[in-house]
Structures are given as C-alpha cells and as structure tokens.
PDB file of N, CA and C in Angstrom:
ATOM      1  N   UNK A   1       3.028 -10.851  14.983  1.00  0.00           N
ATOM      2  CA  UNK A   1       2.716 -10.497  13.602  1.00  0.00           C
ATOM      3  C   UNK A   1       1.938  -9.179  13.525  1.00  0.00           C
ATOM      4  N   UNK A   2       2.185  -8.297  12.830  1.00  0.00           N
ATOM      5  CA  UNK A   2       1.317  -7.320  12.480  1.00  0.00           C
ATOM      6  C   UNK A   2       0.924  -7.275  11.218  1.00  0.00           C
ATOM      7  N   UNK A   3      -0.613  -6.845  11.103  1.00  0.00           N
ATOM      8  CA  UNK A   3      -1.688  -6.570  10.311  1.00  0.00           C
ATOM      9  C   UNK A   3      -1.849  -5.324   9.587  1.00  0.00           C
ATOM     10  N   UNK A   4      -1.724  -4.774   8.816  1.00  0.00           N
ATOM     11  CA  UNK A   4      -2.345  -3.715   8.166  1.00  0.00           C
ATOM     12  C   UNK A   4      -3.780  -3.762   7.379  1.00  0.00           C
ATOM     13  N   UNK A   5      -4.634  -2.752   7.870  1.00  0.00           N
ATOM     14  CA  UNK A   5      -6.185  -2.421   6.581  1.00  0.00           C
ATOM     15  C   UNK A   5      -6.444  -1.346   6.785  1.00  0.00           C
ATOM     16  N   UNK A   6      -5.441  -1.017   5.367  1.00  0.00           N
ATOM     17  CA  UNK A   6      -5.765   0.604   5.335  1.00  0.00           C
ATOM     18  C   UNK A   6      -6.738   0.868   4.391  1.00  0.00           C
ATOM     19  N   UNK A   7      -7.214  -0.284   3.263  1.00  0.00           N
ATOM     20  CA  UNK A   7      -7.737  -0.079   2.380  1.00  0.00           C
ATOM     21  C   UNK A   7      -9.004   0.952   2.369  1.00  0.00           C
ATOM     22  N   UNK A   8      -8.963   1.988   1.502  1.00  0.00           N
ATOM     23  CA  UNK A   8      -9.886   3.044   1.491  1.00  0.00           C
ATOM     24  C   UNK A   8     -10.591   3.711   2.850  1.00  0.00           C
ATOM     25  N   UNK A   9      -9.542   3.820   3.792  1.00  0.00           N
ATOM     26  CA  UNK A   9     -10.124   3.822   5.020  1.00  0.00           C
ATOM     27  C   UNK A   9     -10.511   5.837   4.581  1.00  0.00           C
ATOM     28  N   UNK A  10     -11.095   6.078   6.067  1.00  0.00           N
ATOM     29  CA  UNK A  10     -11.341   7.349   5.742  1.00  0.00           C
ATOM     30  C   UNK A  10      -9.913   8.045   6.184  1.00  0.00           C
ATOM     31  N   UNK A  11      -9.411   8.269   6.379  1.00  0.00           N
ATOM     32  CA  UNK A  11      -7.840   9.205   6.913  1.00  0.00           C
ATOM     33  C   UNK A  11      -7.523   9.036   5.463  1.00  0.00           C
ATOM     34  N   UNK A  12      -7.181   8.320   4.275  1.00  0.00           N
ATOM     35  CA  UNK A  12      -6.905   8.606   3.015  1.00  0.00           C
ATOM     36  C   UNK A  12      -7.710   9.370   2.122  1.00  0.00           C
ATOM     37  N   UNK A  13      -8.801   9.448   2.659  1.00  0.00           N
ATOM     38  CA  UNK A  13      -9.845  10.565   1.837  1.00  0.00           C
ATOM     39  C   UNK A  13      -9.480  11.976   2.563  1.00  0.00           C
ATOM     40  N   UNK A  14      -9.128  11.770   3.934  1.00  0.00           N
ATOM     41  CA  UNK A  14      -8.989  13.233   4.139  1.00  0.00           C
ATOM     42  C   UNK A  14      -7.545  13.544   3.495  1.00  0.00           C
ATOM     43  N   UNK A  15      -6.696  12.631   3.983  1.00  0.00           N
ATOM     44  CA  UNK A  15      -5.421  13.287   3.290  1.00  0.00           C
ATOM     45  C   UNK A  15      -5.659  13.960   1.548  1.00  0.00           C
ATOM     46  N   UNK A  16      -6.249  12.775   1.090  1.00  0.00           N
ATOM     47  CA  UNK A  16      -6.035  13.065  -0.431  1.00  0.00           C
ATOM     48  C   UNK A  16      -7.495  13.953  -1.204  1.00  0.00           C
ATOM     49  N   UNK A  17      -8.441  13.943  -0.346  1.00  0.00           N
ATOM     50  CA  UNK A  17      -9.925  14.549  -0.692  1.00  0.00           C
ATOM     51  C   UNK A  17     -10.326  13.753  -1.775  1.00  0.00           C
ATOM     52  N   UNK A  18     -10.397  12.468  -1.688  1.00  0.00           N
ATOM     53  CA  UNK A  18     -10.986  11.499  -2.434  1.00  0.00           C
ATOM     54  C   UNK A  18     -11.835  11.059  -1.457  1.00  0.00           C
ATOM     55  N   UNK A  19     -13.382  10.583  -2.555  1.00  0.00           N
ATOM     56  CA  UNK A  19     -14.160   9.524  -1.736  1.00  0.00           C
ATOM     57  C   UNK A  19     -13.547   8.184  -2.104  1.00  0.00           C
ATOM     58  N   UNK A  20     -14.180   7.540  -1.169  1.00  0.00           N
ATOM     59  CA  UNK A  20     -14.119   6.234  -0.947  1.00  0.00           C
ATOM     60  C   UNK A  20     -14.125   4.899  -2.270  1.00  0.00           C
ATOM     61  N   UNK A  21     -14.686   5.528  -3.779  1.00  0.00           N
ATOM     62  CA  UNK A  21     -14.551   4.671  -4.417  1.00  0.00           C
ATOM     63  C   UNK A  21     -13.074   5.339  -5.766  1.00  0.00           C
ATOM     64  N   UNK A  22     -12.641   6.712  -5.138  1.00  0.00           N
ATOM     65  CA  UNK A  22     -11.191   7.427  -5.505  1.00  0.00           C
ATOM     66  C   UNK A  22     -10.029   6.847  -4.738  1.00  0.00           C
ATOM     67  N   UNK A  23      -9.770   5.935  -3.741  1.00  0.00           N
ATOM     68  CA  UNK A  23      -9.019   5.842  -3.343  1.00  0.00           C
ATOM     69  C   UNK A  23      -7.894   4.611  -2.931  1.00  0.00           C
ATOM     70  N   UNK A  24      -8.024   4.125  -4.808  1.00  0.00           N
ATOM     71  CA  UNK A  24      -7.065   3.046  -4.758  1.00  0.00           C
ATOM     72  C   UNK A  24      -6.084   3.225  -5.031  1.00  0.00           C
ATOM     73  N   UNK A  25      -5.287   4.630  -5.076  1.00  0.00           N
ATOM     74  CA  UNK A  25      -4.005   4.730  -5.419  1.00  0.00           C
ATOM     75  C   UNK A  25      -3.501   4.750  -3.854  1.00  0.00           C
ATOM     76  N   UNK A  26      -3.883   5.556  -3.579  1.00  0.00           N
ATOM     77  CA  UNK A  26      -3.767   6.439  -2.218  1.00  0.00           C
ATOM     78  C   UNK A  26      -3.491   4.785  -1.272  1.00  0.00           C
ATOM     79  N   UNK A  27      -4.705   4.173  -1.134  1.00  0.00           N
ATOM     80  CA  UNK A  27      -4.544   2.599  -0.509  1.00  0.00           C
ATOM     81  C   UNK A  27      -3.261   2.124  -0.951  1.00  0.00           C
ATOM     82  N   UNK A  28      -3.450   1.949  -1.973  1.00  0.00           N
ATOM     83  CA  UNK A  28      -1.863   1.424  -2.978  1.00  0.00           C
ATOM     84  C   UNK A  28      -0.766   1.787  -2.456  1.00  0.00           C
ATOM     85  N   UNK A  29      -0.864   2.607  -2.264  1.00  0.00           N
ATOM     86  CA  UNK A  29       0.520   3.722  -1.524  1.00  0.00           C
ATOM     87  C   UNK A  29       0.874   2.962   0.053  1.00  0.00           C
ATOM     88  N   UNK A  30      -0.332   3.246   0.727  1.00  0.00           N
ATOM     89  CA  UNK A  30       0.047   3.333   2.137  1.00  0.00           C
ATOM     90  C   UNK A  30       0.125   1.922   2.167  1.00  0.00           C
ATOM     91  N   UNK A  31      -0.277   0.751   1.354  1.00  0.00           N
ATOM     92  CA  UNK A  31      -0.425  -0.574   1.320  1.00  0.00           C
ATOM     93  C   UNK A  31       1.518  -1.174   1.588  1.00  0.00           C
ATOM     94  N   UNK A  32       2.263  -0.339   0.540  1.00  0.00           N
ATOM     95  CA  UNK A  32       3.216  -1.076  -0.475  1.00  0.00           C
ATOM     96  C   UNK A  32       4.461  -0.250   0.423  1.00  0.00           C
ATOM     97  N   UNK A  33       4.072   0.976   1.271  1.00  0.00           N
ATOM     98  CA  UNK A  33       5.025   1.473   2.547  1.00  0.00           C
ATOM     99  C   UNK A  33       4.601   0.947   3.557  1.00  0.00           C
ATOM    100  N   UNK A  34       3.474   0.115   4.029  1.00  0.00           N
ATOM    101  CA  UNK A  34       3.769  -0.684   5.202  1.00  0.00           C
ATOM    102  C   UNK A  34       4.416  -2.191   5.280  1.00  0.00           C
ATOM    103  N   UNK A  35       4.354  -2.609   3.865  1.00  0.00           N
ATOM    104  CA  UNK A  35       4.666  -3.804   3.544  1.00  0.00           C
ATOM    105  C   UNK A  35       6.540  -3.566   3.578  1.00  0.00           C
ATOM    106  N   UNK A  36       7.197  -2.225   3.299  1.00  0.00           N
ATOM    107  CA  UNK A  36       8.625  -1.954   3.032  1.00  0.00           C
ATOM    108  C   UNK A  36       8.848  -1.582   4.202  1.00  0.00           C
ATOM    109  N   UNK A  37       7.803  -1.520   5.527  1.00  0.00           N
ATOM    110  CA  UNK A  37       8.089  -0.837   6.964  1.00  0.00           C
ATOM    111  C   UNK A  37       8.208  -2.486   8.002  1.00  0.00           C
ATOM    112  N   UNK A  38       7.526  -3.569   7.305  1.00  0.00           N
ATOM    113  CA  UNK A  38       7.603  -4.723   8.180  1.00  0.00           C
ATOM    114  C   UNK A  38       6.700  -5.465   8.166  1.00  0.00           C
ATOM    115  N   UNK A  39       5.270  -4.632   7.770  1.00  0.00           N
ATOM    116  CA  UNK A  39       3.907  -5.361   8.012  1.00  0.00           C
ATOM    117  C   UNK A  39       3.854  -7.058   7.445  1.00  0.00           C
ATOM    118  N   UNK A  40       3.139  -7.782   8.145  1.00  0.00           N
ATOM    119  CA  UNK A  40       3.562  -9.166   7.958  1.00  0.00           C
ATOM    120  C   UNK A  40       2.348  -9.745   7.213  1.00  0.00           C
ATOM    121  N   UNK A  41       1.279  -8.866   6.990  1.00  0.00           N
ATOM    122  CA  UNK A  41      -0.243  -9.107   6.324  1.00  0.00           C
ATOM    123  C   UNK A  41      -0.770  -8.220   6.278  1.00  0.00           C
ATOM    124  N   UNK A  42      -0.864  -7.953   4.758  1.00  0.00           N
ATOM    125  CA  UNK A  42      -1.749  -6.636   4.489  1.00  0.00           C
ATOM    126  C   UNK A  42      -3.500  -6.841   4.148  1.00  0.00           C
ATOM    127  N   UNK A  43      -4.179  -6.412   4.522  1.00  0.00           N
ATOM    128  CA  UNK A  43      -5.682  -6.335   3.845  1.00  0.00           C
ATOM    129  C   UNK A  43      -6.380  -5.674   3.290  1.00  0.00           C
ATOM    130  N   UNK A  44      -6.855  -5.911   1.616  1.00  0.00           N
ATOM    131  CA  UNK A  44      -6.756  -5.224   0.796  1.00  0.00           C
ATOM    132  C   UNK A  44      -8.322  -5.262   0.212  1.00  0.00           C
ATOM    133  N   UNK A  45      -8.636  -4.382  -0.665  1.00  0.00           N
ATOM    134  CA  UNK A  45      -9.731  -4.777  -1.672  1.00  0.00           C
ATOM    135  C   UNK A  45      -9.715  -5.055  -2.604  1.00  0.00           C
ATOM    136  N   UNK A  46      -8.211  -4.793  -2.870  1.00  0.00           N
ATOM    137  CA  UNK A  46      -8.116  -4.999  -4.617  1.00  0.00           C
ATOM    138  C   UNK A  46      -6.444  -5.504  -4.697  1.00  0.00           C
ATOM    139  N   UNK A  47      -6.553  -6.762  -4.569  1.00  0.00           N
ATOM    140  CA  UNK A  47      -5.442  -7.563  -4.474  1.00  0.00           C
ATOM    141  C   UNK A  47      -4.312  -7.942  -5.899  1.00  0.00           C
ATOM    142  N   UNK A  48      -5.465  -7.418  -6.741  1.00  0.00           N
ATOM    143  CA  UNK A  48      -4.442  -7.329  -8.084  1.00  0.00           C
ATOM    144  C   UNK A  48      -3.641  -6.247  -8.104  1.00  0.00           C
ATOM    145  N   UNK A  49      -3.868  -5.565  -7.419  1.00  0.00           N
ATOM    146  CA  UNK A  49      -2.706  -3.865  -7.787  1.00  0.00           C
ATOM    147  C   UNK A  49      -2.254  -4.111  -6.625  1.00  0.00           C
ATOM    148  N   UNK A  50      -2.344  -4.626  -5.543  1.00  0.00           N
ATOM    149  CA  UNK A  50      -1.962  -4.592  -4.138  1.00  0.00           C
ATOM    150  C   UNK A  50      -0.024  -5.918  -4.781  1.00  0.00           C
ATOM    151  N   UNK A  51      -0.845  -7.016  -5.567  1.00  0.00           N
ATOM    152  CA  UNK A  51       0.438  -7.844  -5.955  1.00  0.00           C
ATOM    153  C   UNK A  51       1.141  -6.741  -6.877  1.00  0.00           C
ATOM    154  N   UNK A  52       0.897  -6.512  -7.990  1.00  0.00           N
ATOM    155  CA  UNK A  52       1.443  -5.712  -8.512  1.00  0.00           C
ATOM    156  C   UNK A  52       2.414  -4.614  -8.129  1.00  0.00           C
ATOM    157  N   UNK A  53       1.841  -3.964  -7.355  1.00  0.00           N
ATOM    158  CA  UNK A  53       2.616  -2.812  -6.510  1.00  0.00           C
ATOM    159  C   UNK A  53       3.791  -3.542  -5.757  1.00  0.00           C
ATOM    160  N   UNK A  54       3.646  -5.026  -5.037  1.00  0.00           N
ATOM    161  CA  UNK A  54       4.744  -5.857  -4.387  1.00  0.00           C
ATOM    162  C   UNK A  54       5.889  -6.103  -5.232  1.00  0.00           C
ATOM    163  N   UNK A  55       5.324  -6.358  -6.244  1.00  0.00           N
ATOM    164  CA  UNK A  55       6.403  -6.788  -7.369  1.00  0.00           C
ATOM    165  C   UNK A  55       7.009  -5.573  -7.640  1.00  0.00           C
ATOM    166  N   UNK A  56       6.605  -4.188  -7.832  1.00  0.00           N
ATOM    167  CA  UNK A  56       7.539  -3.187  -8.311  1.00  0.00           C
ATOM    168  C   UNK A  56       8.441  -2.981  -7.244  1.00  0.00           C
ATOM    169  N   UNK A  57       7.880  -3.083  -5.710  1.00  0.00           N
ATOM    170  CA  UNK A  57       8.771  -2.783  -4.853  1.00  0.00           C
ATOM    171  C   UNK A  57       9.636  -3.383  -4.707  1.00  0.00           C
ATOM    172  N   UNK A  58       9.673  -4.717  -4.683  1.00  0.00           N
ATOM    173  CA  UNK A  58      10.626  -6.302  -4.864  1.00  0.00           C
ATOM    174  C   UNK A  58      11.928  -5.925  -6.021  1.00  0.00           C
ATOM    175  N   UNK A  59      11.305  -5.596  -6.895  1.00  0.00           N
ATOM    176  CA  UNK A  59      12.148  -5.619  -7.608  1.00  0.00           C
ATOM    177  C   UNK A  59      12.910  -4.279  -7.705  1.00  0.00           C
ATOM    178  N   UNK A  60      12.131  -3.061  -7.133  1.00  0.00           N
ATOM    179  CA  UNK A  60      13.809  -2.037  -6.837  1.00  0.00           C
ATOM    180  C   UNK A  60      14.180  -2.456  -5.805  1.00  0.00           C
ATOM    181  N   UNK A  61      13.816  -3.041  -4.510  1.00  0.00           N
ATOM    182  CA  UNK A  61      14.773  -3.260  -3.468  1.00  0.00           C
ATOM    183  C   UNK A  61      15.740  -4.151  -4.285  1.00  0.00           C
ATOM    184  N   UNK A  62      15.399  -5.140  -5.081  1.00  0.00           N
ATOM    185  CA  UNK A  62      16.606  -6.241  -5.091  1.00  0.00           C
ATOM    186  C   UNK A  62      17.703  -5.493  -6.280  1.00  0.00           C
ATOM    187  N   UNK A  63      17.284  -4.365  -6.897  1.00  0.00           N
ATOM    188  CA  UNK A  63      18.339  -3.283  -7.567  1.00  0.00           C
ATOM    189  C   UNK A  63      18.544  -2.438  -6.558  1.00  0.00           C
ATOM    190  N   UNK A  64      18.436  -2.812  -5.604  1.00  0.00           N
ATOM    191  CA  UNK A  64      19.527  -1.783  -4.834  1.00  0.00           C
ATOM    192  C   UNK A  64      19.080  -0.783  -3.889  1.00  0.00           C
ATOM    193  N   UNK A  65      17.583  -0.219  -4.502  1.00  0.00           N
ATOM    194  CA  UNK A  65      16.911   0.748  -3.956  1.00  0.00           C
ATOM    195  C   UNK A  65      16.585   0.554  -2.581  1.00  0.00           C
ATOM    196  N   UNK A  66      16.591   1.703  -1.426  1.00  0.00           N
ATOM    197  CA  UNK A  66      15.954   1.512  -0.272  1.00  0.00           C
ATOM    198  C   UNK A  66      15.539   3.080   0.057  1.00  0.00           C
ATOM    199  N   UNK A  67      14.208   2.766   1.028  1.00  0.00           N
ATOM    200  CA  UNK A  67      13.905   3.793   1.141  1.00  0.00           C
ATOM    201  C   UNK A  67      14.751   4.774   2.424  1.00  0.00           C
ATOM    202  N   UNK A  68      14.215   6.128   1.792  1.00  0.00           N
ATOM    203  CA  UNK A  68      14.941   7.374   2.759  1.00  0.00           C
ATOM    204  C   UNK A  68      14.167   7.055   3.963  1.00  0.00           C
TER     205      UNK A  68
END
C-alpha cells in the first residue's frame, strides 16, 4: 500500500511561494494527482476539499476523461 502527506508540506510553498496557512489549493492539487497516480491513502488536513476534489475527479474519469 502506499501513503501520501503532502499536506502543506514545505516543497509546495517553494513551488508556489505560499506559506503554510496559503497552501490548500496547492495540497489539493498534489492530493487529487496522487490519488489518479495509485496512492492507496492520502493524508490530509482538510478532508472536506480533499472529498470534494475526489468527487470531481471520479466523476470526469467516469466521463471519459484521463489524464495526459
């Protein structure tokens, strides 16, 4: 099984030059492409946008969408 916790780590502040309480999109992001890469458990801080974000992805994969 693999684990992901990327949540607000620091490598997303450098990428994006956000601090640490800027960086729930950025988390969001890298959260919802490891979850479409395989990850089998993600760990989050903010689990309401973390579901949310699942559901948007869920539902373009099952229209068809996949990523490049």
């Amino acid at each position: 099984p693999v684990l992901v916790s990327v949540s607000r780590k620091s490598f997303l502040g450098e990428l994006c030059g956000k601090g640490v309480s800027e960086r729930g999109p950025a988390t969001l992001a890298a959260e919802v492409l490891a979850a479409l890469a395989g990850a089998d458990y993600l760990r989050t801080h903010d689990v309401e946008a973390l579901a949310d974000g699942l559901k948007v992805a869920e539902a373009l994969r099952a229209r068809g969408w996949r990523p490049a």
